[in-house]
Protein backbone atom coordinates (compact mmCIF):
# COMPACT_ATOMS: atom_id res chain seq x y z
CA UNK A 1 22.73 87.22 48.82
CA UNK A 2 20.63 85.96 45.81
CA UNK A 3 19.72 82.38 45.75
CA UNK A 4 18.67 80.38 42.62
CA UNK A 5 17.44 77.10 41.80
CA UNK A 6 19.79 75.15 39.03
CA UNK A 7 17.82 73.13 35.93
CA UNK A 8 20.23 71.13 32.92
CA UNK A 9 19.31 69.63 30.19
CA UNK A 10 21.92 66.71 29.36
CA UNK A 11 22.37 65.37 26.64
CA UNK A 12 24.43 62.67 24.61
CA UNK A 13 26.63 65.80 23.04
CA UNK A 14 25.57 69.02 25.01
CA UNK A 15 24.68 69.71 28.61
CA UNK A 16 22.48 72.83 28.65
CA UNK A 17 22.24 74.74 32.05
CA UNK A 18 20.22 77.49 33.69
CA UNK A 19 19.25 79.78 36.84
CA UNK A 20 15.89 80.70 38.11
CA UNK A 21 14.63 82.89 40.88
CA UNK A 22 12.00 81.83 43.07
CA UNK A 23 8.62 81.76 41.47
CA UNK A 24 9.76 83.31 37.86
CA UNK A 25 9.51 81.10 35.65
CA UNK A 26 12.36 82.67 33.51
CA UNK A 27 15.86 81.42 32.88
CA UNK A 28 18.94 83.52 33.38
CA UNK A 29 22.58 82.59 32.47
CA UNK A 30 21.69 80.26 29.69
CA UNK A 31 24.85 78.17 29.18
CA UNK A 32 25.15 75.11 26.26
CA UNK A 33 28.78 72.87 27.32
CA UNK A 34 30.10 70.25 25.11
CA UNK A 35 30.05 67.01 26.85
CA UNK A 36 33.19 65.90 24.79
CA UNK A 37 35.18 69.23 26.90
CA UNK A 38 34.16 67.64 30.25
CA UNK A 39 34.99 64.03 31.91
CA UNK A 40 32.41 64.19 33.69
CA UNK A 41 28.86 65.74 34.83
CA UNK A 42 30.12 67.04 38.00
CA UNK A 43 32.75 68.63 35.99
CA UNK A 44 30.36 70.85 33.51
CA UNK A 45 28.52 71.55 36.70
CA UNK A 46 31.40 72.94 38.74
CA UNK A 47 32.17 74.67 35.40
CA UNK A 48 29.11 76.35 35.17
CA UNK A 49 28.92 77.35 38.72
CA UNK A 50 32.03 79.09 38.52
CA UNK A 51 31.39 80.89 35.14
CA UNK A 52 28.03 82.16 37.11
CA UNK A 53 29.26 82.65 40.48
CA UNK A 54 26.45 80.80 41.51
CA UNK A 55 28.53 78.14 43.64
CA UNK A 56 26.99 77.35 46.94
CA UNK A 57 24.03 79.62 45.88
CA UNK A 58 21.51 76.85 44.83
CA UNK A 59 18.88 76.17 46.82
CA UNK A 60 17.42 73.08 44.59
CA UNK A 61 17.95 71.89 41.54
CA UNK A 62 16.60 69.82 38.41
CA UNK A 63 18.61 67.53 36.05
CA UNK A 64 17.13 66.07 32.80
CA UNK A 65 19.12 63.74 31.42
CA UNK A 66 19.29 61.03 28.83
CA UNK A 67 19.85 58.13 30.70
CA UNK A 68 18.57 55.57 33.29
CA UNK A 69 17.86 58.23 36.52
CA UNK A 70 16.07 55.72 38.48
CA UNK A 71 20.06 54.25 39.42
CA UNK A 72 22.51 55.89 41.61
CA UNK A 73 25.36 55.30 38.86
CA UNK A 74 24.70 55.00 35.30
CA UNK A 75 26.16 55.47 31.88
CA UNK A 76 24.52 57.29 29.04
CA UNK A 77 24.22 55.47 25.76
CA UNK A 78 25.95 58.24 23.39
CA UNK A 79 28.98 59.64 24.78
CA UNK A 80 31.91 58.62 27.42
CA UNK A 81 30.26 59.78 30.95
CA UNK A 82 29.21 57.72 33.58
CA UNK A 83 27.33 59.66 36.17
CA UNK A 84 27.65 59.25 39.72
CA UNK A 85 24.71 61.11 41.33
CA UNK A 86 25.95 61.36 44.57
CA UNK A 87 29.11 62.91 43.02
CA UNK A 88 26.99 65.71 41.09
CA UNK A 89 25.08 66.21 44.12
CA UNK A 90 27.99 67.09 46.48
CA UNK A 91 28.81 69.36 43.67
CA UNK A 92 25.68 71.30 43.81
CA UNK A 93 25.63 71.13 47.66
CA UNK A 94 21.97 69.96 47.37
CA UNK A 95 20.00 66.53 46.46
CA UNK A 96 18.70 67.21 42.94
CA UNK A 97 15.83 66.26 41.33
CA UNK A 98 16.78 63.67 38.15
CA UNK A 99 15.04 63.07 35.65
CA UNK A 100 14.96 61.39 32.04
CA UNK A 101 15.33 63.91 29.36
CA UNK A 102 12.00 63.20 27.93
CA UNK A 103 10.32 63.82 30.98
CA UNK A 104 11.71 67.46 30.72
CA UNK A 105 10.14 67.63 27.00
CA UNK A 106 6.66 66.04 28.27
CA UNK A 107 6.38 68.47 31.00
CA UNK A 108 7.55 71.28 28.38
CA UNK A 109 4.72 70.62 26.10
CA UNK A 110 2.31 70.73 28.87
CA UNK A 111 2.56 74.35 28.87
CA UNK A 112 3.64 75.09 24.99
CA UNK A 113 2.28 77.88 23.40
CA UNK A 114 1.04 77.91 19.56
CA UNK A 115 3.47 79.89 18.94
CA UNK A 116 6.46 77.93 19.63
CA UNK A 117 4.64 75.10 17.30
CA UNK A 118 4.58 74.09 13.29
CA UNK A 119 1.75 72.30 12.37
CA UNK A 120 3.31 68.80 10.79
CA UNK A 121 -0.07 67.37 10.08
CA UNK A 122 -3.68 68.55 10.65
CA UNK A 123 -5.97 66.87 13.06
CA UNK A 124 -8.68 66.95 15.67
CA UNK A 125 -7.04 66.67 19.15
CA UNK A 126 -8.61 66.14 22.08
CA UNK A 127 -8.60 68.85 24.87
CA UNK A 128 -7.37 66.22 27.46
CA UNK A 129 -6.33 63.49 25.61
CA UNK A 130 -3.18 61.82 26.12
CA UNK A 131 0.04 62.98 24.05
CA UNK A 132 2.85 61.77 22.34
CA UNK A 133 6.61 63.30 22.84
CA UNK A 134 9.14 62.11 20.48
CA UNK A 135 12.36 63.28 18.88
CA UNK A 136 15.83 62.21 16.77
CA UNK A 137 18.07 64.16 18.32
CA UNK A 138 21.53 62.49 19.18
CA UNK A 139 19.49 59.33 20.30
CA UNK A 140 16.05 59.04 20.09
CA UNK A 141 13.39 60.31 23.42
CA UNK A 142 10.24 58.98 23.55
CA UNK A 143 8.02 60.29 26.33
CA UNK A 144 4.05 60.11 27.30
CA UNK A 145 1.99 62.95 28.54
CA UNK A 146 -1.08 61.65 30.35
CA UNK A 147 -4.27 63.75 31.26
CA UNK A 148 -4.97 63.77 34.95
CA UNK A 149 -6.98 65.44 37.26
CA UNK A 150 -7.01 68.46 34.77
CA UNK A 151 -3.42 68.65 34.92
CA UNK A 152 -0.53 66.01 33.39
CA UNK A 153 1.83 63.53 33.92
CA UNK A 154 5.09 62.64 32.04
CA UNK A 155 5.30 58.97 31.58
CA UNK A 156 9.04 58.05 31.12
CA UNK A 157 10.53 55.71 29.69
CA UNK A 158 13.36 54.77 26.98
CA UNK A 159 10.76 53.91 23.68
CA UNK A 160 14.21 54.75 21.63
CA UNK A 161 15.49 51.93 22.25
CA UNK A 162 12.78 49.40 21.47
CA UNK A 163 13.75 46.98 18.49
CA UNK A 164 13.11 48.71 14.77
CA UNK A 165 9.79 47.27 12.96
CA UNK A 166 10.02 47.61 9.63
CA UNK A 167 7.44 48.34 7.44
CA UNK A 168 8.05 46.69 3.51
CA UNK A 169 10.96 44.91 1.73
CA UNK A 170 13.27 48.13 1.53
CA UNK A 171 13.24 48.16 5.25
CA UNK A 172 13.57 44.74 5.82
CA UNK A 173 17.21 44.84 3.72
CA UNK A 174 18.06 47.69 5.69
CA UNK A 175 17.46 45.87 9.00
CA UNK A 176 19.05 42.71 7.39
CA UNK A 177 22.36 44.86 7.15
CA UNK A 178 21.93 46.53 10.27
CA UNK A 179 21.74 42.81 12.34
CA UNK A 180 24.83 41.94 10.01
CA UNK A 181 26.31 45.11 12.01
CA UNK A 182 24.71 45.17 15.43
CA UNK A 183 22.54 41.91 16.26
CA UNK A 184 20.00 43.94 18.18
CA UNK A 185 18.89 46.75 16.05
CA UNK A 186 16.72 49.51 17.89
CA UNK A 187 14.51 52.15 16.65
CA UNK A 188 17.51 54.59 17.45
CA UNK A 189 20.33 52.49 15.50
CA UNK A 190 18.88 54.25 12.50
CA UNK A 191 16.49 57.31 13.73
CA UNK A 192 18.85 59.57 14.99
CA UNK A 193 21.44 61.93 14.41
CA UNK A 194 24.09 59.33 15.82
CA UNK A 195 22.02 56.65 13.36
CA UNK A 196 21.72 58.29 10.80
CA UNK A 197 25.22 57.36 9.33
CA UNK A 198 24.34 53.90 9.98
CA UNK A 199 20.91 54.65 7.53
CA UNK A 200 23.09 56.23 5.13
CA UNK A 201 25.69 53.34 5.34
CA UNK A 202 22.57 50.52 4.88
CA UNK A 203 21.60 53.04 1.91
CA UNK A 204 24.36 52.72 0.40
CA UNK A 205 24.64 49.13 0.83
CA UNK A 206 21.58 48.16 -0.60
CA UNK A 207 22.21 50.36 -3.94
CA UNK A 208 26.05 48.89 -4.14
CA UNK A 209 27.81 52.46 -3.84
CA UNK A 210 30.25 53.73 -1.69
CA UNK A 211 29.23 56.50 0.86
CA UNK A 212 31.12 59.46 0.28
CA UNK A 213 29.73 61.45 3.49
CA UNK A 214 30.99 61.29 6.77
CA UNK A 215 28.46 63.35 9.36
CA UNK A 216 24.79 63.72 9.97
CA UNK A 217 25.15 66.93 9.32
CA UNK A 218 26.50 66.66 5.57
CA UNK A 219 23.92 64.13 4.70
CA UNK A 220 20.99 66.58 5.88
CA UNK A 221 22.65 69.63 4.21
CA UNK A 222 23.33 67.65 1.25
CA UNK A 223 19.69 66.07 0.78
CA UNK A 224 18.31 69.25 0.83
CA UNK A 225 20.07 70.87 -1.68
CA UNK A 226 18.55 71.93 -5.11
CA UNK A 227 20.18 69.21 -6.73
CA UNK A 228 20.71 67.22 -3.75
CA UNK A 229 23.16 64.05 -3.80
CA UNK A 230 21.28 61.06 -4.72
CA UNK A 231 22.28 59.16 -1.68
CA UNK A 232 21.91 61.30 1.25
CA UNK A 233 18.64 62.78 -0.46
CA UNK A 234 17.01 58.37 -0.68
CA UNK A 235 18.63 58.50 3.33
CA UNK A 236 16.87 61.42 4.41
CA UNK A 237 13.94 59.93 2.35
CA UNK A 238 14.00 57.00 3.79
CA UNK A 239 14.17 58.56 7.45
CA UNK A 240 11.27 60.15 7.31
CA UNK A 241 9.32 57.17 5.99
CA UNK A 242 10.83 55.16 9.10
CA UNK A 243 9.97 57.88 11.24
CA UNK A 244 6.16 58.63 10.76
CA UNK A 245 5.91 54.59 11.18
CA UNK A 246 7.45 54.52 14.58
CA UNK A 247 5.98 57.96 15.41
CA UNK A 248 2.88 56.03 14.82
CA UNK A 249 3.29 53.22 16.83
CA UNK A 250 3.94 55.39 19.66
CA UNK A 251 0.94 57.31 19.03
CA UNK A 252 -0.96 54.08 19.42
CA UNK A 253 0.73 53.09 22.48
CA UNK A 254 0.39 55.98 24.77
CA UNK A 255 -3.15 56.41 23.01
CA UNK A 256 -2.30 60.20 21.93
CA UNK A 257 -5.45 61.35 20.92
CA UNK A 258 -4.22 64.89 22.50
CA UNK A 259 -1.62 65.16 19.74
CA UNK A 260 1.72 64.22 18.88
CA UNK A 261 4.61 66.96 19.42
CA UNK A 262 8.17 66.30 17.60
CA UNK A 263 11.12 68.26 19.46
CA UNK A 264 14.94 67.43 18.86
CA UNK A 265 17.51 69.00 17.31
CA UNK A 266 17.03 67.50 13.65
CA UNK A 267 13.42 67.83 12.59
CA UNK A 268 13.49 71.55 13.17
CA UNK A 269 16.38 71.91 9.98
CA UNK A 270 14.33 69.77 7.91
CA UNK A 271 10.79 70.81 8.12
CA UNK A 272 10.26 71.84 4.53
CA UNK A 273 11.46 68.28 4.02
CA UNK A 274 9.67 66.38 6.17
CA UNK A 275 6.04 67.64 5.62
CA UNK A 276 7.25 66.86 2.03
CA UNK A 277 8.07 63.88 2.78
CA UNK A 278 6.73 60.41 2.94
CA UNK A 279 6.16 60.88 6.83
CA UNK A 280 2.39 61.53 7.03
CA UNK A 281 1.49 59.06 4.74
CA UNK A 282 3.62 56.46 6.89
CA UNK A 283 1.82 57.93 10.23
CA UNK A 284 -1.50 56.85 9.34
CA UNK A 285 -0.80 53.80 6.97
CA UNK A 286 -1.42 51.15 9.56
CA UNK A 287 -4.53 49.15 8.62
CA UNK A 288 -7.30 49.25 10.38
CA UNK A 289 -5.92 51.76 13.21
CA UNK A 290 -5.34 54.45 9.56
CA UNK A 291 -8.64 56.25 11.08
CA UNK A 292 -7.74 56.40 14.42
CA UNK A 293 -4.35 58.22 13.60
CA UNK A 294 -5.57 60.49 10.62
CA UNK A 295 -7.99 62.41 13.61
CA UNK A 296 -4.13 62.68 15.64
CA UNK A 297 -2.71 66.17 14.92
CA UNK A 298 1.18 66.14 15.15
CA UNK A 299 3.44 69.69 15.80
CA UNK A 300 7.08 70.40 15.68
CA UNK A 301 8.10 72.72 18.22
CA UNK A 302 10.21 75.41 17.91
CA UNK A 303 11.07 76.22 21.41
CA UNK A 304 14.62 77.17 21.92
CA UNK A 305 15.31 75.35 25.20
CA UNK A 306 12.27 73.15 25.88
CA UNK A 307 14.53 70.25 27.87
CA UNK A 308 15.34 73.93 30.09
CA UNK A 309 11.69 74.90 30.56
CA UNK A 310 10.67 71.40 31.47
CA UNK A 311 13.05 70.56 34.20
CA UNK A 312 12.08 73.85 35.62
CA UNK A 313 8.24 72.97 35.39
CA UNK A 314 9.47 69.80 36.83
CA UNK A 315 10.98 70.96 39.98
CA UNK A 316 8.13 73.52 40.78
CA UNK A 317 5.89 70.55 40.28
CA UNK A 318 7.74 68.34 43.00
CA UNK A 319 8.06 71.28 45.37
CA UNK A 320 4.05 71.34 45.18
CA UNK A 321 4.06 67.79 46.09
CA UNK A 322 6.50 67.80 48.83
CA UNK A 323 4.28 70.91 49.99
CA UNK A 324 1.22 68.46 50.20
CA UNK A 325 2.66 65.71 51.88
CA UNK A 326 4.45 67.45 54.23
């Protein structure tokens, strides 16, 4: 009887799964679930199983998730579950291997191809030098990817969530409204696609209109249009400007003189619009550190299921390790 290893990719609004066979690195029996059709993880799980008749079949398995994997029980920040590992576990009728989403994407773009990549901005990487993961999708996942022993390391952690510097006075107002909203106002409350209503709201605000939009999706479509509305076109505008600043700081803090790679489910259905954009010139605008970053090369990749491919590198890298110190 066949026996497969699991990987998922959780999200805030889908939970992506997949099969592999032993060393292939291929996945089979791609599946994306809506979180909102599920109570719970170990409900999308057992659903999957069953759709693939691969229940009591897995012989390990990998979960990415956005969340706080270091806790038995957590909460994610963007939709209604509260994960019981244990629970998921019993499900899968092994111990799986969590970890944080962006871990998945760091150890995804430690074996991209050029390929799967769009050149954002131009630069001079180093062949080992650290890199920079980051990307809006329904939150915002920050991850490092350090050089060691001519291999690499995810560094996880949750960078979204750090508080929102702005930049100049039209940032500052938009913060000012934000803290009238939330108090604490992090990077995420207004770069990604669950913030980005918030942005558009603060946009609005500041110009004394009324938003007529109701979804991140509408405000991306409609910026983008040939004669784009006004307001979601000075949001979208306005998000990339944000963006290539906290991109930046990133960039300084993990030292990512090996490049900076964007992933997420936004950037990739506005890249016309972002290299465009305000973005670069907010990457490298930061004083005396503006030579350091122009040398930083930053891609957008284009992979369809790097969260997939990472957990998968993930959980061959961890069998290696067990193999060693066994």
């Amino acid at each position: 009887m066949t026996k497969y290893d699991l990987v998922a990719d959780v999200g805030a609004t889908n939970a992506r799964f997949a099969l592999t066979q032993g060393s292939s690195p291929a996945l089979v029996h791609i599946k994306v679930l809506a979180c909102a059709d599920y109570p719970s993880l170990e409900a999308a799980v057992s659903a999957y199983l069953a759709s693939t008749g691969a229940a009591g079949l897995i012989i390990k398995a990998c979960i990415a998730i956005a969340a706080t994997v270091h806790l038995p029980e957590f909460s994610l920040a963007n939709n209604h579950w509260c994960v019981n590992k244990a629970q998921v576990n019993a499900v899968l009728k092994v111990e799986a291997l969590w970890i944080n989403d962006f871990t998945a994407q760091a150890w995804a773009m430690s074996e991209i191809t050029d390929d799967e990549l769009l050149v954002v901005k131009q630069g001079q990487a180093e062949m080992w030098g650290n890199r920079l993961v980051m990307g809006p999708g329904t939150g915002l996942g920050v991850a490092g990817l350090i050089a060691y022993d001519k291999g690499w390391l995810p560094v996880m952690g949750e960078g979204g969530h750090v508080g929102f510097a702005p930049t100049n006075r039209l940032h500052a107002e938009i913060l000012t409204y934000m803290w009238d909203n939330y108090g604490h106002v992090s990077t995420e409350r207004l770069l990604s696609g669950s913030g980005m209503m918030d942005l558009y709201a603060a946009v609005a605000h500041v110009n004394a209109t009324h938003p007529r939009l109701t979804n991140p999706t509408d405000v991306l479509q409609q910026a983008q249009l040939s004669t784009p509305d006004d307001l979601a076109h000075q949001t979208l505008c306005l998000f990339c400007d944000m963006l290539g600043n906290a991109v930046a700081n990133g960039a300084l803090m993990f030292g990512a003189v090996g490049g900076v790679y964007l992933t997420g489910g936004i950037l990739p259905r506005m890249y016309d619009f972002l290299l465009a954009s305000e973005f670069g010139h907010s990457f490298t605008n930061k004083g005396r550190t503006s030579p350091y970053l122009h040398q930083i090369p930053i891609y957008l990749c284009t992979a369809e299921q790097p969260g997939l491919q990472g957990a998968s590198i993930a959980l061959k890298h961890e069998s290696r390790r067990k193999d060693v110190t066994a």
